[in-house]
C-alpha atoms as a PDB file:
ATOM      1  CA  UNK A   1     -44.022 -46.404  10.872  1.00  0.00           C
ATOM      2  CA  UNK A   2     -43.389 -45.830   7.323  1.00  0.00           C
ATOM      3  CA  UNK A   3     -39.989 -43.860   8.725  1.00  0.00           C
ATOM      4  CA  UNK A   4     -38.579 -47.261   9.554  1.00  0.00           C
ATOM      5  CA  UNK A   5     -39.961 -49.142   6.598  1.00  0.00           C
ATOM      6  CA  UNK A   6     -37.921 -46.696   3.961  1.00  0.00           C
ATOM      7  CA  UNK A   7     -35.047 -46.814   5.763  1.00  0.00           C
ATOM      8  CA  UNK A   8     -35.540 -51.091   5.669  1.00  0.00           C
ATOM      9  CA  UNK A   9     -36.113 -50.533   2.306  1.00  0.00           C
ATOM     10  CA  UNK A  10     -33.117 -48.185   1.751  1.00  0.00           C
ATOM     11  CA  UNK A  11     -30.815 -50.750   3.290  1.00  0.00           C
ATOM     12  CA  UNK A  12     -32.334 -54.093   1.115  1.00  0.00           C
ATOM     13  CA  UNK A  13     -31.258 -51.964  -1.986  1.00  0.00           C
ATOM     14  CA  UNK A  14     -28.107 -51.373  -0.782  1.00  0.00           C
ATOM     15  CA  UNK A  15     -27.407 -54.757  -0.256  1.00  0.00           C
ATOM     16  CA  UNK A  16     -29.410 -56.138  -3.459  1.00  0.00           C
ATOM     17  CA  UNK A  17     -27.163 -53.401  -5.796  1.00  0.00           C
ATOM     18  CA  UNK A  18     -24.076 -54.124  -4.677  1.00  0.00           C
ATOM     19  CA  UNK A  19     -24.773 -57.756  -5.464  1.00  0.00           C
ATOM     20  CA  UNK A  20     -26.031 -56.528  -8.539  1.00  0.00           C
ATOM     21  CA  UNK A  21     -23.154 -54.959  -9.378  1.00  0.00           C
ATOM     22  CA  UNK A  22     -20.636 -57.800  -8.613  1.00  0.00           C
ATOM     23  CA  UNK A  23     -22.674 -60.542 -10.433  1.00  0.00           C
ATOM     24  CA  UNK A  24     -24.710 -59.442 -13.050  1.00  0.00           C
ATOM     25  CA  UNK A  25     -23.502 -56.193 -14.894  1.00  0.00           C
ATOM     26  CA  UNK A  26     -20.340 -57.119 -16.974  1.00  0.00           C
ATOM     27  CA  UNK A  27     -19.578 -53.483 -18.029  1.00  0.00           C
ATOM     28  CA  UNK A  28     -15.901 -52.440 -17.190  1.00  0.00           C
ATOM     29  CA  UNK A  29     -16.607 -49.114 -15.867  1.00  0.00           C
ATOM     30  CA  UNK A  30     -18.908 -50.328 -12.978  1.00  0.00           C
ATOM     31  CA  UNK A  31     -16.202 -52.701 -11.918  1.00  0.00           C
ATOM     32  CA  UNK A  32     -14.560 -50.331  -9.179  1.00  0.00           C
ATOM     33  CA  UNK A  33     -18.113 -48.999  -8.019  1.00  0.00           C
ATOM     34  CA  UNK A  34     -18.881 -49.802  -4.167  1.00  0.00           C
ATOM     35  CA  UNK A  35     -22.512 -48.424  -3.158  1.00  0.00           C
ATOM     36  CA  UNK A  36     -22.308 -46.365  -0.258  1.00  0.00           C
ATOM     37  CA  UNK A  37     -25.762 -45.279   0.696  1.00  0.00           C
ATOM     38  CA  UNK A  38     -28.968 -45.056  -0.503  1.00  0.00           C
ATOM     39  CA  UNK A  39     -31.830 -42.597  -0.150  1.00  0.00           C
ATOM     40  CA  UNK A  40     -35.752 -43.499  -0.835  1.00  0.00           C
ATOM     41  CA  UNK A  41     -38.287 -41.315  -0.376  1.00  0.00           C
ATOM     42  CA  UNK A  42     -41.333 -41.878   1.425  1.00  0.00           C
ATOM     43  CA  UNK A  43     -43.623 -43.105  -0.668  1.00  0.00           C
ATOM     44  CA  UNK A  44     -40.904 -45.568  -2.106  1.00  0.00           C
ATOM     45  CA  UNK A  45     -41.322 -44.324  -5.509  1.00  0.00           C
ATOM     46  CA  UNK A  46     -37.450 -42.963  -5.780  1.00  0.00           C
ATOM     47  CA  UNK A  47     -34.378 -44.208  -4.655  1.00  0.00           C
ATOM     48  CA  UNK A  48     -30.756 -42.239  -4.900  1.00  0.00           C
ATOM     49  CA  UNK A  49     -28.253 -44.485  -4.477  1.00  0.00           C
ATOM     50  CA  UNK A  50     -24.560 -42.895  -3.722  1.00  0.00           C
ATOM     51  CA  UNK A  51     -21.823 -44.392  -4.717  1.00  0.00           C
ATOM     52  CA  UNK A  52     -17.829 -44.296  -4.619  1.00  0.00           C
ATOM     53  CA  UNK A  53     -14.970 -45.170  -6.839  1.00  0.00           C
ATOM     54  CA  UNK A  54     -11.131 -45.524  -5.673  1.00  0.00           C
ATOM     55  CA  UNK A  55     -10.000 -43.877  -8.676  1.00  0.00           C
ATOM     56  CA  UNK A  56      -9.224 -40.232  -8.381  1.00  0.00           C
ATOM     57  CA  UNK A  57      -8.993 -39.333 -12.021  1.00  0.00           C
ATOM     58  CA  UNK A  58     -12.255 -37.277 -13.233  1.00  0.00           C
ATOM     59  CA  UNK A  59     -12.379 -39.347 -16.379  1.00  0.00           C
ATOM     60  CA  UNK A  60     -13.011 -42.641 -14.256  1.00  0.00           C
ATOM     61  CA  UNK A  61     -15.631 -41.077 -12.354  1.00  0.00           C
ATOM     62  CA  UNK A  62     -17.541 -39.650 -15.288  1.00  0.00           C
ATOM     63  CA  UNK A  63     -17.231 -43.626 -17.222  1.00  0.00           C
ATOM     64  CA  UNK A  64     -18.607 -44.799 -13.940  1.00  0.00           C
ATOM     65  CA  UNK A  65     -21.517 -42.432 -14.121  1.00  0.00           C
ATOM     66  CA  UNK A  66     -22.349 -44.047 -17.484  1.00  0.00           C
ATOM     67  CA  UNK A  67     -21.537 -47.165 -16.469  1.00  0.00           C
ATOM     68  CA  UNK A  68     -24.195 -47.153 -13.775  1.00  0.00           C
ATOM     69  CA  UNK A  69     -27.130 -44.800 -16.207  1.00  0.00           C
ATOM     70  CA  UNK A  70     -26.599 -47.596 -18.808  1.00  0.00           C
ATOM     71  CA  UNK A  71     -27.499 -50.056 -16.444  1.00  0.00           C
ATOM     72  CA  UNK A  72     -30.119 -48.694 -14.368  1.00  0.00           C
ATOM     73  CA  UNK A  73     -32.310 -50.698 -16.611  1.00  0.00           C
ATOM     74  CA  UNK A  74     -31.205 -54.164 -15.932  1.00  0.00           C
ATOM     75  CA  UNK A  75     -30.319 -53.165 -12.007  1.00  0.00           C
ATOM     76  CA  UNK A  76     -34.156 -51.782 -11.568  1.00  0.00           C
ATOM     77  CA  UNK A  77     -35.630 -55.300 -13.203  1.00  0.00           C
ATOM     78  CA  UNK A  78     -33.047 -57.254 -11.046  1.00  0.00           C
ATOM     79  CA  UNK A  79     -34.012 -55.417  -7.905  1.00  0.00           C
ATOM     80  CA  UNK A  80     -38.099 -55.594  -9.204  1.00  0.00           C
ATOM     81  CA  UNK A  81     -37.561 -59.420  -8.938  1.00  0.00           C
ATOM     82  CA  UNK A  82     -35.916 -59.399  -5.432  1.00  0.00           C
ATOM     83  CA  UNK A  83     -37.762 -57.066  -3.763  1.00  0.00           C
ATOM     84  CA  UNK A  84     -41.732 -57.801  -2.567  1.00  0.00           C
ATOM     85  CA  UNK A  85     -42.320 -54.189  -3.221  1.00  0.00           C
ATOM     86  CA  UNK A  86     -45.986 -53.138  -5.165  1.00  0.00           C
ATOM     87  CA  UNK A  87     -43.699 -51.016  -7.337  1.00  0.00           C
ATOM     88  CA  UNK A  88     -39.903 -51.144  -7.783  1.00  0.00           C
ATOM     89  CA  UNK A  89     -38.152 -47.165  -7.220  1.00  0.00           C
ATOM     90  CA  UNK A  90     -36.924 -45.728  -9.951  1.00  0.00           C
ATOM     91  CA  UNK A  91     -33.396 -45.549  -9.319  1.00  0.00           C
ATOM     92  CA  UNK A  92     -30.795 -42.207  -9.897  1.00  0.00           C
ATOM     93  CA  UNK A  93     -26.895 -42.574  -9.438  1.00  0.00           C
ATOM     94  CA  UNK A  94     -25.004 -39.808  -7.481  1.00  0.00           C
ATOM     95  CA  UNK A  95     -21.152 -39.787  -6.800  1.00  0.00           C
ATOM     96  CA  UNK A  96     -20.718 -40.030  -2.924  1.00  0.00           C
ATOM     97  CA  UNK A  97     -18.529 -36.864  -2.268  1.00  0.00           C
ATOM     98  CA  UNK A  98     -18.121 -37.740   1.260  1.00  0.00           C
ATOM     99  CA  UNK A  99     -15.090 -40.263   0.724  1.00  0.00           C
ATOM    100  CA  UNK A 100     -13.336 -37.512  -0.441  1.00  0.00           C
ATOM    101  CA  UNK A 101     -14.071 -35.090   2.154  1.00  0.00           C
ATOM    102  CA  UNK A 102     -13.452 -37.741   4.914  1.00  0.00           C
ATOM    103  CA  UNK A 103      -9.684 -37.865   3.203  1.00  0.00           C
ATOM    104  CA  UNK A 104      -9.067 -34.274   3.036  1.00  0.00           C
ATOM    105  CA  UNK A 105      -9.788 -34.271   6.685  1.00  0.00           C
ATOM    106  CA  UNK A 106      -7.326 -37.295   7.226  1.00  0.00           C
ATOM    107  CA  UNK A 107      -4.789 -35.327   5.399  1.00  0.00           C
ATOM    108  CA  UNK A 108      -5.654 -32.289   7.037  1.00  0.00           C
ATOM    109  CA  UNK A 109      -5.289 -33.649  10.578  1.00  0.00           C
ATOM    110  CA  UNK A 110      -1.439 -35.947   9.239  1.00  0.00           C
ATOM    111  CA  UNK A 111      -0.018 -32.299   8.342  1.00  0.00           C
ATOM    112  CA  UNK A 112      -1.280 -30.595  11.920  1.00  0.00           C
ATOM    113  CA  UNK A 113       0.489 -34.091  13.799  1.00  0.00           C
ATOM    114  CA  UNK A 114       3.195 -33.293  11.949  1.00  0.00           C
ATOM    115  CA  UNK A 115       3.894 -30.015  12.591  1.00  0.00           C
END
């Protein structure tokens, strides 16, 4: 059973960050973040929450990392208060690659139509 309770879990933090995001951290570099998935372990201790940004540019990505690290703080209490969990996960930001590799497919498959 606990299989389907993390994944319940997994998908309430999803949800509950992404309204994070949108109402409660001002900062200008998490603006263009959109949480994509999010990974807890079993015991519900840790959760790795992926994320994508629709800028390209390296230097957006990396101010969005920081973005999100300086306010894991104020997401984790936010999350602690919506949550009925015994103890809130601590939380770890990872850039979702797979946007990217979904495109390069897209492209990939334009230029064989094409020729």
């Amino acid at each position: 059973m606990a299989n389907y309770r993390d994944r319940r879990v997994a998908q309430e933090i999803q949800k509950e960050v992404n309204q994070i995001l949108r109402k409660r951290v001002r900062d200008p570099r998490v603006q263009e973040v959109t949480i994509t998935d999010v990974r807890v372990t079993g015991d519900l201790q840790q959760a790795t929450i992926y994320y994508s940004i629709l800028s390209d540019l390296a230097s957006e990505k990396q101010k969005a990392q920081q973005g999100l690290e300086k306010a894991t703080g104020l997401i984790r209490r936010e999350l602690g208060q919506v949550l009925t969990l015994y103890k809130t996960p601590e939380l770890t930001f990872e850039l979702d690659e797979s946007v990217e590799y979904g495109n390069k497919i897209d492209e990939m498959l334009r230029n064989l139509h094409k020729d």
